[in-house]
C-alpha atoms as a PDB file:
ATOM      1  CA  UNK A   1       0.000   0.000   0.000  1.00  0.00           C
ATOM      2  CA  UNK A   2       1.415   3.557  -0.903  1.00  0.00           C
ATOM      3  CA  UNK A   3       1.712   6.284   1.538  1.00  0.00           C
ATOM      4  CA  UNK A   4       1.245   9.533   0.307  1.00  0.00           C
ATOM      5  CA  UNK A   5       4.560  11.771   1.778  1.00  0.00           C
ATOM      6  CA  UNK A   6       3.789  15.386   3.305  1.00  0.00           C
ATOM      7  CA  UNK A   7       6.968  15.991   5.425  1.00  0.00           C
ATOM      8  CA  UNK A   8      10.916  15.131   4.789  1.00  0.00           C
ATOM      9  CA  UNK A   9      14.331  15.642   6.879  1.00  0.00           C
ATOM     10  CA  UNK A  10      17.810  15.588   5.329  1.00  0.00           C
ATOM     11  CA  UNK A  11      20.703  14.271   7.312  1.00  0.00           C
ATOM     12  CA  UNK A  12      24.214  14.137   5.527  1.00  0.00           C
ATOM     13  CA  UNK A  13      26.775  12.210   7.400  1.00  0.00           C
ATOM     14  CA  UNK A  14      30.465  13.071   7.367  1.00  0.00           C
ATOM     15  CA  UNK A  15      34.114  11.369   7.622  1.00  0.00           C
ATOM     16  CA  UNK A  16      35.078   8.707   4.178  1.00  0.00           C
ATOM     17  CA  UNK A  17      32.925   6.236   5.665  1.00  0.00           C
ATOM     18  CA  UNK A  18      30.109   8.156   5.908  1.00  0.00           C
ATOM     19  CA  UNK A  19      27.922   6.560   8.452  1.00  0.00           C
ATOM     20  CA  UNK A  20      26.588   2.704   8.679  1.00  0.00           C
ATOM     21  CA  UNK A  21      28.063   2.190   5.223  1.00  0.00           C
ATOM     22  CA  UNK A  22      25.651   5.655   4.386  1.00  0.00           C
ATOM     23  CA  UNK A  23      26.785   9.021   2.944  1.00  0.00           C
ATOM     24  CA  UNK A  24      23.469  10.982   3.305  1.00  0.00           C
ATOM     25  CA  UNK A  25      19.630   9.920   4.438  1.00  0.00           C
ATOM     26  CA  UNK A  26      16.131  11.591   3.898  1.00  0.00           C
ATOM     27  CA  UNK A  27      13.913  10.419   6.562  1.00  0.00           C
ATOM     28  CA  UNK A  28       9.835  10.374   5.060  1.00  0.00           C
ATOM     29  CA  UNK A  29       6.925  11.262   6.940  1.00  0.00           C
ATOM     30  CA  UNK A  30       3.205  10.990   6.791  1.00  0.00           C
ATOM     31  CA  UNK A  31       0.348  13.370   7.487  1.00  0.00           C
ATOM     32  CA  UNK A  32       0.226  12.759  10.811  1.00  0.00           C
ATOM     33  CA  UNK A  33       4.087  12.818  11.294  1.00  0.00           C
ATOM     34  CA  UNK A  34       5.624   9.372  11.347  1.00  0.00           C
ATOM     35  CA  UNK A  35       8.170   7.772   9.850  1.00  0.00           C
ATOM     36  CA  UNK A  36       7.100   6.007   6.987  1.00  0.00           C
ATOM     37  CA  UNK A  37      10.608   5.391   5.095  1.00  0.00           C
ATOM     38  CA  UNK A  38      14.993   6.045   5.487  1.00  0.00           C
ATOM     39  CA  UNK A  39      16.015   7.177   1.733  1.00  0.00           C
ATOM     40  CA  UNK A  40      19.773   6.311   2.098  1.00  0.00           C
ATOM     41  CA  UNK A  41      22.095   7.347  -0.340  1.00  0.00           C
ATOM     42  CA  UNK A  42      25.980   5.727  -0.950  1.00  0.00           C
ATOM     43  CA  UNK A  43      28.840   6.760  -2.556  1.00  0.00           C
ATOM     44  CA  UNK A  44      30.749   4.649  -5.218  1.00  0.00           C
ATOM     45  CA  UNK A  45      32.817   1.972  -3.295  1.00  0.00           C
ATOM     46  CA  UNK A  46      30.310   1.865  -0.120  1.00  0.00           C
ATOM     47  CA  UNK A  47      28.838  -1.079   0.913  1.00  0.00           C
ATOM     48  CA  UNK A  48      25.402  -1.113  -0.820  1.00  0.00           C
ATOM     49  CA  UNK A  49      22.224  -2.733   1.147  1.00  0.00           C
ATOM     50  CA  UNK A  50      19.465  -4.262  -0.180  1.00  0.00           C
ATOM     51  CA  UNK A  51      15.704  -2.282   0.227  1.00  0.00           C
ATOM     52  CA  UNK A  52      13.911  -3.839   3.096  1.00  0.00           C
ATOM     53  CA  UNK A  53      10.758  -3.398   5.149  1.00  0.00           C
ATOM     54  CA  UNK A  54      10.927  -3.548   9.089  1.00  0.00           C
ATOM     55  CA  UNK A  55       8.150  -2.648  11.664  1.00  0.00           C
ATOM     56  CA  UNK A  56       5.993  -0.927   8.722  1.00  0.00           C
ATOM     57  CA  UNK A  57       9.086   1.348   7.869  1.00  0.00           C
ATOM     58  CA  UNK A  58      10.610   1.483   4.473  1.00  0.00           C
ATOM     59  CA  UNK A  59      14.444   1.263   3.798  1.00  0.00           C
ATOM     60  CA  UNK A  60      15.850   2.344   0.540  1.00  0.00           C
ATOM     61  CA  UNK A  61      19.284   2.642  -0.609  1.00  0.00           C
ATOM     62  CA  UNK A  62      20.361   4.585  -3.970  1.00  0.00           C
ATOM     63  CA  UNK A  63      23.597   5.549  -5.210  1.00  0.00           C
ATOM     64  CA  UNK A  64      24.603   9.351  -3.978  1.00  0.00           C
ATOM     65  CA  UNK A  65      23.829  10.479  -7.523  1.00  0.00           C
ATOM     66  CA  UNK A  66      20.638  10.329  -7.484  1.00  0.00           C
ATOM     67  CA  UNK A  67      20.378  12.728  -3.963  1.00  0.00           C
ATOM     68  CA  UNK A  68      19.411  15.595  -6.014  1.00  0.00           C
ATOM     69  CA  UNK A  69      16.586  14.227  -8.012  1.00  0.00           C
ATOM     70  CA  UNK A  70      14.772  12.955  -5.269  1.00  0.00           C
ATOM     71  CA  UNK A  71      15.387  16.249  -3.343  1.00  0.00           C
ATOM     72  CA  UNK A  72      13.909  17.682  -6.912  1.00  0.00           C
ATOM     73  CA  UNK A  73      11.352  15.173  -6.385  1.00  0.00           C
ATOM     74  CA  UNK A  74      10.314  15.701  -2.890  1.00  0.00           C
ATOM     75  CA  UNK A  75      10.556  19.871  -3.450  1.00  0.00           C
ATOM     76  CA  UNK A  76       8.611  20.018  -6.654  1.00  0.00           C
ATOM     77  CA  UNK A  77       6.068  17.663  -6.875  1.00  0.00           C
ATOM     78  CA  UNK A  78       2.661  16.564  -5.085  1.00  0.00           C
ATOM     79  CA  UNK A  79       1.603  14.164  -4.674  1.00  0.00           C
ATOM     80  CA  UNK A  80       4.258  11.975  -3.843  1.00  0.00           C
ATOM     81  CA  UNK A  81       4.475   8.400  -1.909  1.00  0.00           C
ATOM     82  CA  UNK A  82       6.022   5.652  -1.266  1.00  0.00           C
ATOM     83  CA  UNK A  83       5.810   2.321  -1.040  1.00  0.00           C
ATOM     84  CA  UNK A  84       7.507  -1.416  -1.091  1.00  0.00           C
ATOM     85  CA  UNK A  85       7.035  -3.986  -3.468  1.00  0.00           C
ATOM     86  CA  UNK A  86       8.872  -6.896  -4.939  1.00  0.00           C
ATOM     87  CA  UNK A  87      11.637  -6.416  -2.316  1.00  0.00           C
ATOM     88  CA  UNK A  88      12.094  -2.728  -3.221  1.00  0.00           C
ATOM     89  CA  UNK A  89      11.602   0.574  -1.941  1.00  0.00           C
ATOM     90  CA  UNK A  90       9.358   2.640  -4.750  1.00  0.00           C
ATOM     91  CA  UNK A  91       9.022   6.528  -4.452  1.00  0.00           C
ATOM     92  CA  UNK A  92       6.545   7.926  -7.089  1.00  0.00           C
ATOM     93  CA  UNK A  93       4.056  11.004  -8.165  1.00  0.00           C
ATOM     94  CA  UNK A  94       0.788  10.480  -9.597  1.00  0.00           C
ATOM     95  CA  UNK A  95       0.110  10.733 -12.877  1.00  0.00           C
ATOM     96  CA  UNK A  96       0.389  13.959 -14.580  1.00  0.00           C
ATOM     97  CA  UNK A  97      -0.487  15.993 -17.455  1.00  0.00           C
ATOM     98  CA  UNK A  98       2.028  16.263 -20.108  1.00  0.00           C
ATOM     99  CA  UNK A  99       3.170  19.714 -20.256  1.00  0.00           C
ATOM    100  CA  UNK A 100       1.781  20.763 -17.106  1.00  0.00           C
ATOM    101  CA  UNK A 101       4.905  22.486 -16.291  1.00  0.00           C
ATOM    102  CA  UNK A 102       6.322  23.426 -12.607  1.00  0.00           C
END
């Protein structure tokens, strides 16, 4: 079941190694303010987990590069949710209108 997102915090961690094998994480909340998912992010060479599901909260891992379009993601667009499936962490919109613009 999707959860539509309404709130998100940023954490970046520091030192090579990052933290638990992490380089930067963007917690996702519901309306009513709980944590429905961890969006971890790793640099080349890191240690790379698998998505998982634990105690209703999602964990997804992508690759650093992509920090900035889910940033672009969570800043720009609305609806947006998330969800786990297939023994993966999924973070979509709804569909839109092509050439709706911002």
């Amino acid at each position: 079941m999707a959860t539509e997102i309404k709130k998100y915090h940023i954490l970046f961690y520091g030192s090579p190694k990052g933290y638990q094998t992490n380089r930067a994480q963007i917690a996702l909340y519901d309306a009513k303010s709980r944590v429905k998912a961890y969006v971890r992010f790793n640099d080349p060479g890191m240690f790379f987990e698998n998505d998982y599901e634990s105690n209703g909260i999602i964990h997804m891992h992508l690759p650093s590069a992509m920090f900035e379009n889910v940033l672009d993601v969570l800043r720009n667009e609305k609806p947006v949710y998330i969800y786990f499936a297939q023994n993966r962490g999924f973070l979509s919109t709804s569909a839109e209108p092509v050439g709706e613009g911002e």
